[in-house]
Every structure is written in C-alpha cells, then in structure tokens.
C-alpha atoms as a PDB file:
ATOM      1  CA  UNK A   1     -27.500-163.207 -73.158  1.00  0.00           C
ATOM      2  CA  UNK A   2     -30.167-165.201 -70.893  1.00  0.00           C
ATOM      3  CA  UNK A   3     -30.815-167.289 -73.606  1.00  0.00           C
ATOM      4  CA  UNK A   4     -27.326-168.322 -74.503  1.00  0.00           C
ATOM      5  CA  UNK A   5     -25.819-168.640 -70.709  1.00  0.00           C
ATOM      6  CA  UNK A   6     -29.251-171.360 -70.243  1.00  0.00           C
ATOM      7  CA  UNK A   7     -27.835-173.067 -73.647  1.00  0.00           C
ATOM      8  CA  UNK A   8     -24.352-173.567 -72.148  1.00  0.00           C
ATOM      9  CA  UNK A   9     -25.498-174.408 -68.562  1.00  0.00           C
ATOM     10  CA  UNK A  10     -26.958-177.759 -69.975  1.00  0.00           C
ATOM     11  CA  UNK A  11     -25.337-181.248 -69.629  1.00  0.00           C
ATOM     12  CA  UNK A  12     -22.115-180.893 -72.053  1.00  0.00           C
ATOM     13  CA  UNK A  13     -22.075-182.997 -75.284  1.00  0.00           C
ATOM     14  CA  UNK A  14     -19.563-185.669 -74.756  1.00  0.00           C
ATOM     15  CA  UNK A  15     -18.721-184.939 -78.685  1.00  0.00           C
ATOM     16  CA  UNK A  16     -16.918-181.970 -79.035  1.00  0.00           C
ATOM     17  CA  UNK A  17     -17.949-181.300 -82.592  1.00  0.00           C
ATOM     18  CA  UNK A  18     -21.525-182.062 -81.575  1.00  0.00           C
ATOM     19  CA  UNK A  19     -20.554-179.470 -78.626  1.00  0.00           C
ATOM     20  CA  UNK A  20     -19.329-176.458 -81.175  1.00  0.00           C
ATOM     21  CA  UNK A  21     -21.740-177.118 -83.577  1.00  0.00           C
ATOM     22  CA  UNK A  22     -24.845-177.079 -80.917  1.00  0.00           C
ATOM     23  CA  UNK A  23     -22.915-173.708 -78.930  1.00  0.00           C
ATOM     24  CA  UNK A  24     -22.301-172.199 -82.538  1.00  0.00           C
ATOM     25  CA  UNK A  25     -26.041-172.403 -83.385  1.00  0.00           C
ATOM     26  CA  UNK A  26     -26.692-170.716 -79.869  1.00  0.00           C
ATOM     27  CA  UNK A  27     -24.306-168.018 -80.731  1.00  0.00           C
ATOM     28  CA  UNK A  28     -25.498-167.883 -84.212  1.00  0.00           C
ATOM     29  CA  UNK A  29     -29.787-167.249 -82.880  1.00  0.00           C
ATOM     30  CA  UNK A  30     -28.575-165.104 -80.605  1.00  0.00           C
ATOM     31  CA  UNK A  31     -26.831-162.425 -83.225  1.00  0.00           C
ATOM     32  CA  UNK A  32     -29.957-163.562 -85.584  1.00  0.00           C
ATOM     33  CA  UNK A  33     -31.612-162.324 -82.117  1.00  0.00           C
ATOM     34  CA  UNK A  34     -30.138-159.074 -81.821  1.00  0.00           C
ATOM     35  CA  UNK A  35     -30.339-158.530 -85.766  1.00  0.00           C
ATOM     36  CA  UNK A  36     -34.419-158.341 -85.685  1.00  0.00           C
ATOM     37  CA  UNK A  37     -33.881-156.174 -83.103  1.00  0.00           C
ATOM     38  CA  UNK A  38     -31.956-153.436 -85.132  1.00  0.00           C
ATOM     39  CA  UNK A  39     -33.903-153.555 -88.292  1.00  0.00           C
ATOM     40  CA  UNK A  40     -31.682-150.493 -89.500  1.00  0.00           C
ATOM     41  CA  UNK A  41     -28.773-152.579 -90.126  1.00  0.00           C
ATOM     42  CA  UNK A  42     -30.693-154.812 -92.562  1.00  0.00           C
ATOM     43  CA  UNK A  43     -32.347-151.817 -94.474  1.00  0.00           C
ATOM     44  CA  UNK A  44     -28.971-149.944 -94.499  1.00  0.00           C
ATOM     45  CA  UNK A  45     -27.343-153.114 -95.554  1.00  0.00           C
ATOM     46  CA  UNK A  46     -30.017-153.307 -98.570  1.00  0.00           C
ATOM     47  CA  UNK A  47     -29.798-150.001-100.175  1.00  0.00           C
ATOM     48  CA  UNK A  48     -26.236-149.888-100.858  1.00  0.00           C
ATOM     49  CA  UNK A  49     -26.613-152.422-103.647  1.00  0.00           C
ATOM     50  CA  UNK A  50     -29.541-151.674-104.696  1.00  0.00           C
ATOM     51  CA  UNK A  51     -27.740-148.349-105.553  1.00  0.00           C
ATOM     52  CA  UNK A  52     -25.400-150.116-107.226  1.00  0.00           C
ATOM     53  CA  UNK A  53     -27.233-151.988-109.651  1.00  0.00           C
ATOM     54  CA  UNK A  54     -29.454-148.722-110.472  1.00  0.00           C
ATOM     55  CA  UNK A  55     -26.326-146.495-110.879  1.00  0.00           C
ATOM     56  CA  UNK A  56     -24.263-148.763-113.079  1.00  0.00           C
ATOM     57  CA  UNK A  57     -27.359-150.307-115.132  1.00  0.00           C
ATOM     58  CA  UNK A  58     -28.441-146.852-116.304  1.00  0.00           C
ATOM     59  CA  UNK A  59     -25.218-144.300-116.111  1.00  0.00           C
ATOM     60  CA  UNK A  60     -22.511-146.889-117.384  1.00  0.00           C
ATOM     61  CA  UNK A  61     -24.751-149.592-119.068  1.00  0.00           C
ATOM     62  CA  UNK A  62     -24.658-147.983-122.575  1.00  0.00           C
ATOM     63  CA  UNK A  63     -20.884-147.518-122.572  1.00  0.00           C
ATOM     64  CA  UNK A  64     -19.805-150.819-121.922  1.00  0.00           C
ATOM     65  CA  UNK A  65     -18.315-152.905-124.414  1.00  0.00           C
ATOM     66  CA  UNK A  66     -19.508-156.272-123.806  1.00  0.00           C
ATOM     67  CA  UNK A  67     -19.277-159.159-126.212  1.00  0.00           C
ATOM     68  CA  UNK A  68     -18.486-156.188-128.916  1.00  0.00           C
ATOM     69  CA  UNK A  69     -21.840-154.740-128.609  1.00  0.00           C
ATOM     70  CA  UNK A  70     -23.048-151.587-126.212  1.00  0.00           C
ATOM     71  CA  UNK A  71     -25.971-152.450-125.758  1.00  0.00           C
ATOM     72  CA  UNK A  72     -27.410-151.799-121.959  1.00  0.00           C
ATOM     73  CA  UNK A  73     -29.614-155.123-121.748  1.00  0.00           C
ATOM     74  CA  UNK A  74     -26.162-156.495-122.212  1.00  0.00           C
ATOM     75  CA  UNK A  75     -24.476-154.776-120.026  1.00  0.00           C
ATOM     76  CA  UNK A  76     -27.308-155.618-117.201  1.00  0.00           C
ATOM     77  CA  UNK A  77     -27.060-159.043-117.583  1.00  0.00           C
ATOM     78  CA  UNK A  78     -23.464-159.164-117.623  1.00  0.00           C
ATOM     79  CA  UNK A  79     -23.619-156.942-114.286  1.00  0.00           C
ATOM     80  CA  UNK A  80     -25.430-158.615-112.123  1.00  0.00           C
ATOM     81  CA  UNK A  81     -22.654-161.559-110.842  1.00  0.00           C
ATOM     82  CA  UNK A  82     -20.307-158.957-110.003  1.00  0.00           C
ATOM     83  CA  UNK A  83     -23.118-156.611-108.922  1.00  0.00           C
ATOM     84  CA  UNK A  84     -24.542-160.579-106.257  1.00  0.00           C
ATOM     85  CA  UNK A  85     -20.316-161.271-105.648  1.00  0.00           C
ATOM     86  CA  UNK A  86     -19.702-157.800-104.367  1.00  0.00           C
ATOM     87  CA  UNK A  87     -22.854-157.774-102.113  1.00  0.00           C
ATOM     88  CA  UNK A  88     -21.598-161.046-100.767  1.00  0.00           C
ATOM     89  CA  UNK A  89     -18.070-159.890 -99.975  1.00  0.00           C
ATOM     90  CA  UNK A  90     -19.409-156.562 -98.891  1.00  0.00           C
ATOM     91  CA  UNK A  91     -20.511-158.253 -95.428  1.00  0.00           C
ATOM     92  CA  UNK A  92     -16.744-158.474 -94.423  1.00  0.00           C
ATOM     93  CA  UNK A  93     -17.477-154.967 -92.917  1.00  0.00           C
ATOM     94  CA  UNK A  94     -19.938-156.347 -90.656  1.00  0.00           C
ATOM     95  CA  UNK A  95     -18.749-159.145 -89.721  1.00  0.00           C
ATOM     96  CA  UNK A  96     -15.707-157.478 -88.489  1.00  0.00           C
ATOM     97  CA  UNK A  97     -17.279-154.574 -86.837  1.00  0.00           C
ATOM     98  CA  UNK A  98     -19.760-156.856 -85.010  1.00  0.00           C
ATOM     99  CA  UNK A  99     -17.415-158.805 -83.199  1.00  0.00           C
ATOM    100  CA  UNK A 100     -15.102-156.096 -82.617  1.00  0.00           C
ATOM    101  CA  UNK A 101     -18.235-154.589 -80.816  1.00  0.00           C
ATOM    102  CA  UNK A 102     -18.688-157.272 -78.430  1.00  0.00           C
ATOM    103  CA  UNK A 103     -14.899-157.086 -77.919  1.00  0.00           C
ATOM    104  CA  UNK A 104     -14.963-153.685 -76.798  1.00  0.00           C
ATOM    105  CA  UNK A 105     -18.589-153.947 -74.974  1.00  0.00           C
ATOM    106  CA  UNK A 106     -17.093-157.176 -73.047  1.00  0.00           C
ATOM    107  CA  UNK A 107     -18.914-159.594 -74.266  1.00  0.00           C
ATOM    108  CA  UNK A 108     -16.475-162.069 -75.766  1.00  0.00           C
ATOM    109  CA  UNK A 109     -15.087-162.221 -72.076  1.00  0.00           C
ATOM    110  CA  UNK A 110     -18.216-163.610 -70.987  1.00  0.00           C
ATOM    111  CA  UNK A 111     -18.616-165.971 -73.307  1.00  0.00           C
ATOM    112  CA  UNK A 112     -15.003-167.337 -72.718  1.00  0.00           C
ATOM    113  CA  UNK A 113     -16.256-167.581 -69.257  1.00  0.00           C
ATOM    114  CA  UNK A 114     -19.025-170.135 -69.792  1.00  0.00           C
ATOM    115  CA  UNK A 115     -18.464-174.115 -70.526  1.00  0.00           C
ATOM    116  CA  UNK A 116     -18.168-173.497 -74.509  1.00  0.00           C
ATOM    117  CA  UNK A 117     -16.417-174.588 -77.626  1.00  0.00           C
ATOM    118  CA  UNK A 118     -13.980-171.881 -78.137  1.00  0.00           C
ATOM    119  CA  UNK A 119     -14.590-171.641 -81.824  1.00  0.00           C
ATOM    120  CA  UNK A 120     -18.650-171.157 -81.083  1.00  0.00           C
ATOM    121  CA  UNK A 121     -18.471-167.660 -80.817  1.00  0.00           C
ATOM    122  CA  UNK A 122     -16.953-167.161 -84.296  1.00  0.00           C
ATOM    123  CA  UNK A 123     -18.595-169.189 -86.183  1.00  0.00           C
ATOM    124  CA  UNK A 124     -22.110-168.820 -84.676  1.00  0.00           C
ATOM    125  CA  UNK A 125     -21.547-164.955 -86.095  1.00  0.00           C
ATOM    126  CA  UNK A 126     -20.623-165.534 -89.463  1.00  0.00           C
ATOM    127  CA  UNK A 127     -23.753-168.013 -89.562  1.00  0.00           C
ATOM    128  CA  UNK A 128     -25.977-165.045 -88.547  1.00  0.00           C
ATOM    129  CA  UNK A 129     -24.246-162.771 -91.189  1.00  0.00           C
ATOM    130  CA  UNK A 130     -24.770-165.904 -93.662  1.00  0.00           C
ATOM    131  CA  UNK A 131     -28.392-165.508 -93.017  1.00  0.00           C
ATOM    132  CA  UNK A 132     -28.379-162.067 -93.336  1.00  0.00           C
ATOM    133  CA  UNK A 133     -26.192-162.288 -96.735  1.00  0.00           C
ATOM    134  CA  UNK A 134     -28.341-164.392 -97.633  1.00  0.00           C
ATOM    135  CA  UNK A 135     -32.043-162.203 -97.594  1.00  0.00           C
ATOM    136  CA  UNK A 136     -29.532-159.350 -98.877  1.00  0.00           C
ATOM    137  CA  UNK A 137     -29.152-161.302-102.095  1.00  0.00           C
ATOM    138  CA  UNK A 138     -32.286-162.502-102.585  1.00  0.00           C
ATOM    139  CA  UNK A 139     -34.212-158.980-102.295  1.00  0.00           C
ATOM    140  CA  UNK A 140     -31.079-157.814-104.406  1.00  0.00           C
ATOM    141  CA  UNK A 141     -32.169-160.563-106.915  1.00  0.00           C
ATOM    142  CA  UNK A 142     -35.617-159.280-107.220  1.00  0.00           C
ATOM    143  CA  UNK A 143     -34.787-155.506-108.120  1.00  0.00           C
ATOM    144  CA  UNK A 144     -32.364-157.534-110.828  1.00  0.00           C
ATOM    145  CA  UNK A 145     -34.996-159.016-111.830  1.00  0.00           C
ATOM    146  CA  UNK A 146     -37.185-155.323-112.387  1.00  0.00           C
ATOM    147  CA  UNK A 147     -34.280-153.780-113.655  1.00  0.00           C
ATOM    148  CA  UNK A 148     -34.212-156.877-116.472  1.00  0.00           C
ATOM    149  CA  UNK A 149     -31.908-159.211-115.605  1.00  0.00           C
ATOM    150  CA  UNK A 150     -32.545-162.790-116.838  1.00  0.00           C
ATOM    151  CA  UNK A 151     -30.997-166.291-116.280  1.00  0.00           C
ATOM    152  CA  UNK A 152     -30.721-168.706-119.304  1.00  0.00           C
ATOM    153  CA  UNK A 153     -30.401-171.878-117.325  1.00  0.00           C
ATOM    154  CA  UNK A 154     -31.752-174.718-115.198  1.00  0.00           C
ATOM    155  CA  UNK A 155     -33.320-173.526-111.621  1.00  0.00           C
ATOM    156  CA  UNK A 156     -30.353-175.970-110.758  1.00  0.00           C
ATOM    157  CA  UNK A 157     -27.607-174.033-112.084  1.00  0.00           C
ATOM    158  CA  UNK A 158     -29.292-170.823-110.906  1.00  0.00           C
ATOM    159  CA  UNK A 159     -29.337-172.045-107.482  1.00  0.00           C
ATOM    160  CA  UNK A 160     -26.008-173.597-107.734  1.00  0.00           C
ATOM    161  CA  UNK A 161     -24.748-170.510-108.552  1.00  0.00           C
ATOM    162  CA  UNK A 162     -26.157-168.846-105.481  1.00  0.00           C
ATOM    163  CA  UNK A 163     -24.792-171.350-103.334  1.00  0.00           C
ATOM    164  CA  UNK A 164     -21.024-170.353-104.714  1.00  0.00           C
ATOM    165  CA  UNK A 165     -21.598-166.537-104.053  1.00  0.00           C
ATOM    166  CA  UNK A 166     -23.010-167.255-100.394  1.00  0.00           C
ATOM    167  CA  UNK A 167     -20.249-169.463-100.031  1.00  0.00           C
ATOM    168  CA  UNK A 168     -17.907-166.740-100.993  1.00  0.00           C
ATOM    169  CA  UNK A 169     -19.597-164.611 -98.672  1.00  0.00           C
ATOM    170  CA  UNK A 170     -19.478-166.801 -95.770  1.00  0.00           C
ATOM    171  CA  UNK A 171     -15.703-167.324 -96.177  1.00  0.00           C
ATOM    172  CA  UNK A 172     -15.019-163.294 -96.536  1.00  0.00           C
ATOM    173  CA  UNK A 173     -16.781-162.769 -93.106  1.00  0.00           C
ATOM    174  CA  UNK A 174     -13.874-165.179 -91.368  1.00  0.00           C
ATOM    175  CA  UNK A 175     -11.553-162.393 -92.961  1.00  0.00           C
ATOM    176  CA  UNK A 176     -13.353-160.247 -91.231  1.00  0.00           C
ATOM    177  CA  UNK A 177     -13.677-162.048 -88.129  1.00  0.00           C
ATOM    178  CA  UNK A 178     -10.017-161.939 -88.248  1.00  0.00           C
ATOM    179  CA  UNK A 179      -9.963-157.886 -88.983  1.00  0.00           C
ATOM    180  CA  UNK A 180     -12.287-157.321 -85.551  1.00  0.00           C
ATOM    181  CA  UNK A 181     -10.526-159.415 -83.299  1.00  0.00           C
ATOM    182  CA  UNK A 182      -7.082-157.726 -84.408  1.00  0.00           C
ATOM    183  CA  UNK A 183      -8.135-153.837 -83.800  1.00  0.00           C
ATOM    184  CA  UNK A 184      -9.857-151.597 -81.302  1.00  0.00           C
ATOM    185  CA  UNK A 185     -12.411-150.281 -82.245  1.00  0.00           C
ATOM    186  CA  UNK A 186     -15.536-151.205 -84.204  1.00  0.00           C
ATOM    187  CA  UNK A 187     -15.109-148.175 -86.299  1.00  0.00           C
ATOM    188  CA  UNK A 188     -11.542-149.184 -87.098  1.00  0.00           C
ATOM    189  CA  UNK A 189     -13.258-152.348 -88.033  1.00  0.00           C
ATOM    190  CA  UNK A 190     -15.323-150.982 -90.412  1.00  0.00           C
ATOM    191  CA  UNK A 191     -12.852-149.061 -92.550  1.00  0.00           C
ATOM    192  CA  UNK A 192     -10.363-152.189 -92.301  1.00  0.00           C
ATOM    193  CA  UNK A 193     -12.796-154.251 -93.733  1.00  0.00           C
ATOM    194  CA  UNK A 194     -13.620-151.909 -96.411  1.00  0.00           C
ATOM    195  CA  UNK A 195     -10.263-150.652 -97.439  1.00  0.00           C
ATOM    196  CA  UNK A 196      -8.532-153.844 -99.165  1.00  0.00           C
ATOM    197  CA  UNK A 197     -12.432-155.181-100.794  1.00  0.00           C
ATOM    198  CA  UNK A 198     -12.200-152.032-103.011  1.00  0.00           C
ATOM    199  CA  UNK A 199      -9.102-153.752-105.256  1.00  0.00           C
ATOM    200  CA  UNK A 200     -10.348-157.294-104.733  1.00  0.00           C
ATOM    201  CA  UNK A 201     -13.541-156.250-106.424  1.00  0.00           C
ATOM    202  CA  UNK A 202     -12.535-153.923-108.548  1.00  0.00           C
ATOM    203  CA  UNK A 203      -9.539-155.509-110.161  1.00  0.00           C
ATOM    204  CA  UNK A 204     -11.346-158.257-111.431  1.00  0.00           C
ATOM    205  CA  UNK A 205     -13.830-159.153-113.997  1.00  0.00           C
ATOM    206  CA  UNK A 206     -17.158-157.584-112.066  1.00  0.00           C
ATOM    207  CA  UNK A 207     -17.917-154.858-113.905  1.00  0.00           C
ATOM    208  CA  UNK A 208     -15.800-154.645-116.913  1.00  0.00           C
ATOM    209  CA  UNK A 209     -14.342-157.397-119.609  1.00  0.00           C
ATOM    210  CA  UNK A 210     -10.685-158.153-117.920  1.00  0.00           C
ATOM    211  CA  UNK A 211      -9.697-159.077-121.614  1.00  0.00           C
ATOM    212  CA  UNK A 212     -10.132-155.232-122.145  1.00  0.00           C
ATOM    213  CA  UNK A 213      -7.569-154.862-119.255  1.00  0.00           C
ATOM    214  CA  UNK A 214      -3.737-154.157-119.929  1.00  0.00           C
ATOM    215  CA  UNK A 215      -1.724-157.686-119.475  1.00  0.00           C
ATOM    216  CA  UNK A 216      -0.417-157.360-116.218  1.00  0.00           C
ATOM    217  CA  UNK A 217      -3.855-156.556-115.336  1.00  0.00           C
ATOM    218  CA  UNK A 218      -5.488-158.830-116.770  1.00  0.00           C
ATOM    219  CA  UNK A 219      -3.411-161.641-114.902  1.00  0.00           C
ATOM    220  CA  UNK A 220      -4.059-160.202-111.444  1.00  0.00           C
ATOM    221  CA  UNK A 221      -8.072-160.048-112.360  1.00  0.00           C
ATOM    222  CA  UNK A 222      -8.560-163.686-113.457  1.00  0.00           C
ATOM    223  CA  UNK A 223      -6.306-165.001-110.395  1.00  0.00           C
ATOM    224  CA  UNK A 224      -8.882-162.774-108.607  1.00  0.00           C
ATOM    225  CA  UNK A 225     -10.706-166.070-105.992  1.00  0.00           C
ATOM    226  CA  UNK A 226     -13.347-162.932-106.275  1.00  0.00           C
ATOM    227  CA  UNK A 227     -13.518-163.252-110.103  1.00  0.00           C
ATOM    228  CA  UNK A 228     -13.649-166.579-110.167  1.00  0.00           C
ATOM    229  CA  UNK A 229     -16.899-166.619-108.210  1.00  0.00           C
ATOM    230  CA  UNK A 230     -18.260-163.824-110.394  1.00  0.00           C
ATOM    231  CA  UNK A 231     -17.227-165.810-113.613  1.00  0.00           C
ATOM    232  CA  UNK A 232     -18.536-169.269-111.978  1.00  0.00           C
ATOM    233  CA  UNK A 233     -22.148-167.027-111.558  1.00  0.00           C
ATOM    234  CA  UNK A 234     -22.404-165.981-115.214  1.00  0.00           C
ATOM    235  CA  UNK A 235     -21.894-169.692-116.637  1.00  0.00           C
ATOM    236  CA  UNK A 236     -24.138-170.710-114.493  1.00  0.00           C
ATOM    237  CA  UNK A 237     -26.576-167.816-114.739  1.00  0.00           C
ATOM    238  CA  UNK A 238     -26.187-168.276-118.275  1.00  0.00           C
ATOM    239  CA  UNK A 239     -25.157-164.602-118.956  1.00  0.00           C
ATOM    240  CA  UNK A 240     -23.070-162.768-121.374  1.00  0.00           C
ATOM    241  CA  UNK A 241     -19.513-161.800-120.394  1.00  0.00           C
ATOM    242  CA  UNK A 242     -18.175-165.365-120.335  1.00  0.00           C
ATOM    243  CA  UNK A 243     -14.290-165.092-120.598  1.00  0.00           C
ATOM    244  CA  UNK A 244     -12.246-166.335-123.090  1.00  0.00           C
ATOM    245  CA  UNK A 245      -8.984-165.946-121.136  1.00  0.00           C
ATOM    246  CA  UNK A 246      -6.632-168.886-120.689  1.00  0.00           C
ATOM    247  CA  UNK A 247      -6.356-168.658-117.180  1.00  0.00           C
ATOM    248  CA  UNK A 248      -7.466-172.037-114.988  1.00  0.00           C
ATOM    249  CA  UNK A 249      -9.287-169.941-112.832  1.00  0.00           C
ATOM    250  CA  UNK A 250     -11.507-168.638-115.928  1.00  0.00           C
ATOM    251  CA  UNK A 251     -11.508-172.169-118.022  1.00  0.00           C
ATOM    252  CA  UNK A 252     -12.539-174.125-114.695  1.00  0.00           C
ATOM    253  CA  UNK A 253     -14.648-170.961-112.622  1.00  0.00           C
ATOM    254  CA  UNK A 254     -16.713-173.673-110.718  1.00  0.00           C
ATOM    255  CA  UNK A 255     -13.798-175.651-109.512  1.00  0.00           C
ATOM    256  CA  UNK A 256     -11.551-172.858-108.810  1.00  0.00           C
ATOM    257  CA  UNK A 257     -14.810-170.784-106.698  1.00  0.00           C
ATOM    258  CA  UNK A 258     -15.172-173.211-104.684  1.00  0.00           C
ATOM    259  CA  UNK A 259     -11.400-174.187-104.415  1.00  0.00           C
ATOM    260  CA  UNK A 260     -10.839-170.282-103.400  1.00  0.00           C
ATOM    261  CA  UNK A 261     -13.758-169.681-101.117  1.00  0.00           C
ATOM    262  CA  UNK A 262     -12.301-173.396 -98.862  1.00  0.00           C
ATOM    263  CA  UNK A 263      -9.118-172.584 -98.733  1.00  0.00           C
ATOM    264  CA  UNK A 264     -10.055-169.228 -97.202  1.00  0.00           C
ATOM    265  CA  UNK A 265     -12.696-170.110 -94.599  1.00  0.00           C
ATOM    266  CA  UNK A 266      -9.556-173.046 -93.415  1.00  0.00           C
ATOM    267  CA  UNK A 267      -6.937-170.400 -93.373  1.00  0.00           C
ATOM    268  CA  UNK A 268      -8.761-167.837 -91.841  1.00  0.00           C
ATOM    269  CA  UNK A 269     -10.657-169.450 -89.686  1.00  0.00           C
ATOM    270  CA  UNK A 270      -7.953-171.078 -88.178  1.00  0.00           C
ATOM    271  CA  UNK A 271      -5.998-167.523 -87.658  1.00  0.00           C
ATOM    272  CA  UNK A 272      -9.278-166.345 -86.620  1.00  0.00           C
ATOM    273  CA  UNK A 273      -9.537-168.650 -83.520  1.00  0.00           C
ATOM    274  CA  UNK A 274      -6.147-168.737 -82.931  1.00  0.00           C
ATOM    275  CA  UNK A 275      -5.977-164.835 -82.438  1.00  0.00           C
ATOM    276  CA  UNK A 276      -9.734-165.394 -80.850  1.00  0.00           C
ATOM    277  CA  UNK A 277      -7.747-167.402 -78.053  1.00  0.00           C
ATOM    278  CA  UNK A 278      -5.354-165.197 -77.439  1.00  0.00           C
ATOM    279  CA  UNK A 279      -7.081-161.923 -77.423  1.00  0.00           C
ATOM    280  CA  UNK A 280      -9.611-162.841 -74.577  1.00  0.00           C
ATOM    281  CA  UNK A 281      -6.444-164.980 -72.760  1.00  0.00           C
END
C-alpha cells in the first residue's frame, strides 16, 4: 500500500486521462506486486490448462472428426485456439475474486479515500491479470508446442492472433470486475465467474466442428464473441478446423473478434465503474 498512497500523494496531473492512466499503472504494479508475492496463484493458474490440452489431445484426439479425418495430429492442431481462448477467458474468475477480496478486506475504501481517478482501481487490476494472462499463454504455448502443435503462417499473423485472444481476455476480466464488485464474498466470486464461462466456451466452436452441431446450435455457437476469437486464432494460426458456416461472425472472425472483445470492455467497463462508485459511496 506504501507504494501506491506515495504515488497518489504527488502533485496531481492537470490531465485527467494522464491522471487515470498514471494511478491505473500504480494500481496495476501494485497487484503485479502482490502477484510475485503469491507464486501459488500463478502455478495453480498454469496447470489447469495444461491439463486441458494433455487430457483432450490424447483421450478425445482420435475421436474427433475434423475436416473428415480422425486423425489426432488433427485434432491437436485444431485444439489449441479453443484450448489459448478458454485460458484467456478463464481469468474472469480471478479477476472477480481479486477485487471482491479487497472489497471485503477494505481496501477499495482506502483507495477511494486518496486523490485518485476513480476508474484506476479497476483498470490497474485487469492490467495485472493482462500480464498474468499473458505468461499463462505463453508457457501454455510451449507445452502446445511439445504436445505438436504447429502454426502455418507469418510470425505476424501468429502474433496477431495472440494479440486477439489477450484482447479477449482482457475484456472478460471487466466482466468479472463487474461479478466482484456485485457480491460478497470472494468465494461467491469465484463460482460466479465460473458458472456462465462453462456455456460460453462450450457452446461454441472450441473443441468440436459447430457444423457437426444441430441447427439451433449451431447458430448460438458461431454468434459465440468467444468463437469468433477462437475461429479468428485458427486462420491466423493457420490450423485446420476453419469453418465453412455462413455466419458473419465465421466469414469475417478478425473483424467480428475484435468487434466483440470492444464492445465488451465499453459496456462493462462502464457498468463496472458505475457499480464501482456506488458500492464504496
């Protein structure tokens, strides 16, 4: 706390955006802070994953049906962007149990005390969970890498698709910025973070063909903003699985990933601060 009541105590930026952003990096090195400081909570956050790509590689990988063939090299590559997406979304949980943690320890309180931008406190923790999202994925992308997955494009397109899943993950964690400032606990927290990402991920196009889906189905999964992400990843991965489905979302998956992932960080930000402001009021 020393180190973020000397940031605020200094001459105030006449700029209020230069304010929030400067008090939102304090925020954000002081979660990064308390982070290091915990290292469980990055190894804990690591293994889940890494489970998953080991468990659905090798128990469903020779079952899938995948461009018409089973085969589990396939299925790997195919896996993988839903396997990075879900990771990414996945740090909802967090988010929302951190800051419902410092709600119920105080904290918030205090900072709503000091000379601050009001926003600061939010967004500086969903830049430290961006940071951590973002060594999740890339530790994630080197067991990928053992378990033989392969991209098939530019180191451009490879990072660009990066950028859209930590994107995706950034805007997630304002839902659950959102979910921790509206309940009690930090378990409570937890489990409401979890609860509605099971359907999101799972009714989509992340682990299975959604063309292999019943029609009603099928519609919800390529509306999915998570499976547009996921299908935005394989183009630009250059992996099999590439969907053939009319949907906009599916014939434009850049556009409509990054279209999806704005319009949520706006929205929920904004309800985020808003219910921010009148929580600590």
């Amino acid at each position: 706390m020393s180190a973020v009541t000397d940031a605020v105590r200094v001459t105030p930026a006449t700029n209020p955006i230069s304010q929030s952003i400067r008090d939102s990096l304090v925020v954000a090195k002081r979660n990064l802070i308390r982070m290091s400081r915990i290292p469980e909570m990055v190894i804990f956050g690591l293994i889940q994953p890494i489970m998953f790509v080991v468990l659905f590689s090798y128990v469903f990988g020779g079952s899938m049906n995948i461009g018409g063939t089973t085969d589990p090299a396939v299925y790997r590559e195919f896996l993988m962007a839903g396997i990075f997406a879900q990771t990414v979304t996945f740090a909802t949980a967090g988010a929302g149990a951190g800051i419902a943690d410092d709600m119920h320890k105080g904290l918030i309180d205090r900072f709503r005390s000091l000379p601050m931008a009001r926003g600061a406190v939010l967004t500086g923790r969903t830049l430290a969970d961006l940071v951590q999202t973002a060594l999740t994925l890339f530790v994630l992308a080197m067991v990928a890498l053992l378990v033989g997955w392969r991209t098939h494009t530019s180191v451009g397109e490879v990072l660009g698709a990066f950028g859209l899943l930590l994107l995706l993950g950034y805007a997630f964690t304002w839902v659950g910025a959102l979910i921790g400032l509206s309940v009690r606990t930090p378990e409570a927290a937890t489990s409401g973070g979890l609860i509605w990402l099971f359907p999101v991920t799972f009714v989509s196009n992340a682990f299975v063909d959604s063309s292999q889906m019943t029609p009603w189905l099928r519609h919800v999964a390529d509306w999915n903003p998570f499976s547009a992400t996921v299908q935005a990843s394989r183009v630009l991965f250059g992996n099999p699985g590439v969907s053939t489905s009319d949907a906009w979302p599916m014939q434009h998956p850049v556009w409509a990933s990054l279209i999806w992932s704005v319009l949520i960080v706006v929205l929920f930000r904004t309800l985020a601060v808003r219910k921010y402001r009148s929580a600590t009021a």
